[in-house]
Protein backbone atom coordinates (compact mmCIF):
# COMPACT_ATOMS: atom_id res chain seq x y z
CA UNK A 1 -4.81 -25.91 -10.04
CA UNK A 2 -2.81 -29.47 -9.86
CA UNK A 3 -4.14 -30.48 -5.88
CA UNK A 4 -0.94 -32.20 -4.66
CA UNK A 5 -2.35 -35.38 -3.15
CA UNK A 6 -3.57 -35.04 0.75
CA UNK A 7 -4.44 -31.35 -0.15
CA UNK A 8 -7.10 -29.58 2.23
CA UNK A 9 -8.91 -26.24 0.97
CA UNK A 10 -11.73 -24.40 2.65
CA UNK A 11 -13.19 -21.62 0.29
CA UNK A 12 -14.93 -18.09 1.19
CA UNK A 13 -18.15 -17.22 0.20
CA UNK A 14 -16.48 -15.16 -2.91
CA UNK A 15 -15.13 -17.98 -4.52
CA UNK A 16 -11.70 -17.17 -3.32
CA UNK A 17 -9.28 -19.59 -0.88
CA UNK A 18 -9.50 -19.28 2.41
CA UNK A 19 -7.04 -21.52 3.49
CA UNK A 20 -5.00 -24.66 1.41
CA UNK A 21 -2.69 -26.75 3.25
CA UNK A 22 -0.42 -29.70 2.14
CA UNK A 23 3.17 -30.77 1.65
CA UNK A 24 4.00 -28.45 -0.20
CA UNK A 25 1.78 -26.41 -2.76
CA UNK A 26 4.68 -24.97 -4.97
CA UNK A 27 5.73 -29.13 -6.14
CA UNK A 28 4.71 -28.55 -10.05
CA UNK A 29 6.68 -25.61 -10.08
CA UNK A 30 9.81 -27.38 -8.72
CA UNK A 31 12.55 -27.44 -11.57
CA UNK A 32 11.06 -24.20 -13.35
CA UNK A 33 14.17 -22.12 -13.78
CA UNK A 34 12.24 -19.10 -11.74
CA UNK A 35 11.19 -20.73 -9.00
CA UNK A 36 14.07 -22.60 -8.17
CA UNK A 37 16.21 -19.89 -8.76
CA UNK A 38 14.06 -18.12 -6.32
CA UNK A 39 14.56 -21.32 -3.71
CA UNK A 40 18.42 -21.14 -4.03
CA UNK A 41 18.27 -17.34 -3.34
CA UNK A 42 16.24 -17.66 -0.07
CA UNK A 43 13.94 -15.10 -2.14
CA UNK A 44 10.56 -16.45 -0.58
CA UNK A 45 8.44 -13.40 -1.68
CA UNK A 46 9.37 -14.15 -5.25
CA UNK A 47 8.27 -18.15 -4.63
CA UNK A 48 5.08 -16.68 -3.15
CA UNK A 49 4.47 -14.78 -5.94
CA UNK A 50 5.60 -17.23 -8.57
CA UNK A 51 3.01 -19.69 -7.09
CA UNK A 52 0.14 -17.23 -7.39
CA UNK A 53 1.16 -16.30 -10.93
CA UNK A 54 1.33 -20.10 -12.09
CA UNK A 55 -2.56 -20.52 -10.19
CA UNK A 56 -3.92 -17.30 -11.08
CA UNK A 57 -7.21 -18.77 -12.52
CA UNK A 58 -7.51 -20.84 -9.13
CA UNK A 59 -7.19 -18.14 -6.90
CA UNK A 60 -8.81 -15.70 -8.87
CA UNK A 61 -6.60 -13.51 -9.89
CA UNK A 62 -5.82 -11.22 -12.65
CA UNK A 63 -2.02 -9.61 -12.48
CA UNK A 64 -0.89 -11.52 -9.05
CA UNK A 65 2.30 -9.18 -9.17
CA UNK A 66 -0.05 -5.64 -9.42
CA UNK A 67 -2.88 -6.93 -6.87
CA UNK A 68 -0.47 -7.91 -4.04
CA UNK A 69 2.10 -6.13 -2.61
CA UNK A 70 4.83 -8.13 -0.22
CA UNK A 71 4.24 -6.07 2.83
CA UNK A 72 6.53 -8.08 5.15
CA UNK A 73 8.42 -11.21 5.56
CA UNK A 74 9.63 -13.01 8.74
CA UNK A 75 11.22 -15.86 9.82
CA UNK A 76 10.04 -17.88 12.94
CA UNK A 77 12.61 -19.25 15.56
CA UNK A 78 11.70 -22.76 14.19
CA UNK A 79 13.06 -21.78 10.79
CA UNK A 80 9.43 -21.51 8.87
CA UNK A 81 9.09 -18.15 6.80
CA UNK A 82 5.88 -16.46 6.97
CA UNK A 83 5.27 -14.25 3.93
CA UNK A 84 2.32 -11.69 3.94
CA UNK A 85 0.79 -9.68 0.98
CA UNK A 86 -1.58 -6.14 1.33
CA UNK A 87 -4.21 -6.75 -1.97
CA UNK A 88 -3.82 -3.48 -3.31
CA UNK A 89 -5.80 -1.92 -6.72
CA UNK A 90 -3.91 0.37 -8.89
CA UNK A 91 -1.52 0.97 -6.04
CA UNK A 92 -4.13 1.66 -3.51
CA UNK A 93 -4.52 -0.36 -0.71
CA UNK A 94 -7.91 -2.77 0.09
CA UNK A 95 -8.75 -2.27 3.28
CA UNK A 96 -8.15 -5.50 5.59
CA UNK A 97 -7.53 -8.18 2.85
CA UNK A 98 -4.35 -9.86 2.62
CA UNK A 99 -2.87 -12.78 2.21
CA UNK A 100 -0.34 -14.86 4.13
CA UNK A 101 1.93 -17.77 2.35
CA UNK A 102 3.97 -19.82 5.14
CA UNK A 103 7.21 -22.56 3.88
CA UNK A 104 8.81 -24.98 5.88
CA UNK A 105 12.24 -24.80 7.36
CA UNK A 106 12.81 -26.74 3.60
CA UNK A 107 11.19 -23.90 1.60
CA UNK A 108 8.23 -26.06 1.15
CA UNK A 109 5.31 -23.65 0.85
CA UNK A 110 2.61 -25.68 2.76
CA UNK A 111 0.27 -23.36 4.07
CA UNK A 112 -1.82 -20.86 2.10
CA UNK A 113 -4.09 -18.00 3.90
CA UNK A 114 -6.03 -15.55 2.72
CA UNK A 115 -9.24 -12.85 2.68
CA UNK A 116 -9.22 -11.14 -0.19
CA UNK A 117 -11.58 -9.86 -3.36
CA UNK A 118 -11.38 -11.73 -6.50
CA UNK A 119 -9.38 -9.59 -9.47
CA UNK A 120 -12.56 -9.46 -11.53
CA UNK A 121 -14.61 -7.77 -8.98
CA UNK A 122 -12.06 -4.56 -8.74
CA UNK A 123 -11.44 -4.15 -12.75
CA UNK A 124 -14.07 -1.25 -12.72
CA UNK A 125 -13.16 0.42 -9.75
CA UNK A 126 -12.06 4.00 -10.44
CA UNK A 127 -9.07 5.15 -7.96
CA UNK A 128 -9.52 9.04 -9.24
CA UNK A 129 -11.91 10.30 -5.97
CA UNK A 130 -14.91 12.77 -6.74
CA UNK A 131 -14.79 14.53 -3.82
CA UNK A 132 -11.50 16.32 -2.22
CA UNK A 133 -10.73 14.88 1.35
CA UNK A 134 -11.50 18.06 3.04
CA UNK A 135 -15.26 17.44 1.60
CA UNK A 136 -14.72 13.91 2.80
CA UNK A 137 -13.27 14.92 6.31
CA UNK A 138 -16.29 17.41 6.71
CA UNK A 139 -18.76 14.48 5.65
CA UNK A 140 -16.88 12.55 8.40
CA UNK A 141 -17.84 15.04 11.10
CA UNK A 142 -21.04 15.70 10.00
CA UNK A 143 -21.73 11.86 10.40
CA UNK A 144 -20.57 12.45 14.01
CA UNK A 145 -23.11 15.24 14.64
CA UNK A 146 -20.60 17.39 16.54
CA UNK A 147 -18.11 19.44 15.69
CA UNK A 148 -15.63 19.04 18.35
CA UNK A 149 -13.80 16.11 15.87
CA UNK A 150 -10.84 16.68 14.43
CA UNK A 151 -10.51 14.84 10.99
CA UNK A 152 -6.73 12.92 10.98
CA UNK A 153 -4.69 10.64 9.34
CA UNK A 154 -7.19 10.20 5.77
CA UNK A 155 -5.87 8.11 2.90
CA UNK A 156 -7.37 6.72 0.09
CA UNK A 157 -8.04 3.14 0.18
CA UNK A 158 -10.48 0.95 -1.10
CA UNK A 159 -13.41 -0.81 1.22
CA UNK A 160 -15.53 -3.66 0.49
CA UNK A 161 -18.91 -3.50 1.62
CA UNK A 162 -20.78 -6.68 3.51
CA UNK A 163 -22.26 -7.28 0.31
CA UNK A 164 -18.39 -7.65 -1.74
CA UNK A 165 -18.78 -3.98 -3.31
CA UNK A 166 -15.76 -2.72 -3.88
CA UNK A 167 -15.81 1.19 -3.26
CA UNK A 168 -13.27 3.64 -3.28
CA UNK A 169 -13.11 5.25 -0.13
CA UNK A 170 -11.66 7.76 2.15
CA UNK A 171 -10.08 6.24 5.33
CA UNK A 172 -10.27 8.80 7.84
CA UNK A 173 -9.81 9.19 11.77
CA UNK A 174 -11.97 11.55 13.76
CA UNK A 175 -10.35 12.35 17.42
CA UNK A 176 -11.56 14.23 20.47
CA UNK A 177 -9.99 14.76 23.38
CA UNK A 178 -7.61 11.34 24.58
CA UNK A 179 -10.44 8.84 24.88
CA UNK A 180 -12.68 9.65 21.73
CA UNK A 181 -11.43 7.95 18.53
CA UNK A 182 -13.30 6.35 15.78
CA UNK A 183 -12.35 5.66 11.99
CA UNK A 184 -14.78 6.48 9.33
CA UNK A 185 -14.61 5.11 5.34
CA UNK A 186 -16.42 7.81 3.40
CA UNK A 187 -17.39 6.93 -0.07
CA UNK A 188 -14.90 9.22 -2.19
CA UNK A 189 -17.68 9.19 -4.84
CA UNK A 190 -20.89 10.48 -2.84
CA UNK A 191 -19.87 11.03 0.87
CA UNK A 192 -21.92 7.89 1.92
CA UNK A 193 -20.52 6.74 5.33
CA UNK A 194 -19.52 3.14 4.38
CA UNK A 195 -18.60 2.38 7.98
CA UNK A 196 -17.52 3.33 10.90
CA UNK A 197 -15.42 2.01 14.06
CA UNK A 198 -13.86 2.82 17.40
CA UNK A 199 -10.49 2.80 17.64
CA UNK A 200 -10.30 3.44 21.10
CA UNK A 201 -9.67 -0.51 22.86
CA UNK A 202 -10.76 -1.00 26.55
């Protein structure tokens, strides 16, 4: 990546950029018919975009365009646009990693943001599930040693383990009653419980 001078970046432990801030990160892309076709346009997703294509060693990534998926775009009451981006694999979402790309009231894109898993790690990763998410819902409530859960709300998603294992997964909420509510990720390969959390806030 060409650092535009007075550049900051802080890194995660993956390799990947955590945050880069400066002037504007998109400058050696000004005057690329794309990109400034995009400006003109007030199309910021497709700047956003256009930036990670043009970096895609830097940040890691394979097909920019198939690994992140504009999931909304706002615009702030001082005139700065805030884009933000799901990582997805092969269409299915990775759980909590996205990205966030923020311009100016100019369109300069100064502010980069992100938690995500480098392309590379997430080439291998099947998205065709072993096990059916009935036998993923039971392995749920088995996990919860009662049967008084109802499974709810599963989806197939893709969780990354503390270690950076990327494992397809079955999202999946177990309720009981109104105050018992926790969200399990069950390995859609071999039932492991990958994690679990309350979903219930006090």
């Amino acid at each position: 990546m060409a650092i535009p001078p007075h550049t900051e970046i802080d890194y995660h432990a993956n390799g990947t950029p955590s945050r880069i801030k400066s002037r504007d990160l998109a400058v050696s892309l000004a005057g690329t018919p794309a990109f400034e076709n995009a400006r003109t346009r007030g199309h910021h997703g497709e700047m956003a975009l256009l930036l990670l294509e043009h970096y895609r060693d830097f940040f890691l990534l394979d097909r920019p365009r198939h690994e992140l998926q504009i999931e909304n775009i706002e615009t702030d009451e001082i005139g700065s646009t805030h884009v933000r981006l799901q990582q997805v694999h092969q269409r299915v979402p990775v759980v909590d990693k996205r990205v966030m790309v923020h311009f100016n009231k100019e369109n300069a894109l100064y502010l980069f943001q992100g938690d995500y898993t480098p392309g590379a790690k997430l080439r291998d990763v099947s998205t065709e599930p072993r096990l059916s998410e009935s036998e993923a819902a039971a392995r749920a409530i088995e996990a919860a040693a009662s049967r008084n859960w109802k499974a709810e709300n599963a989806s197939l998603v893709i969780f990354v383990t503390g270690s950076g294992d990327p494992r397809l997964a079955y999202s999946i909420e177990l309720a009981r009653g109104l105050m018992d509510r926790y969200n399990y990720m069950v390995d859609a390969d071999n039932g492991q419980i990958l994690h679990k959390a309350t979903l219930m806030r006090h």
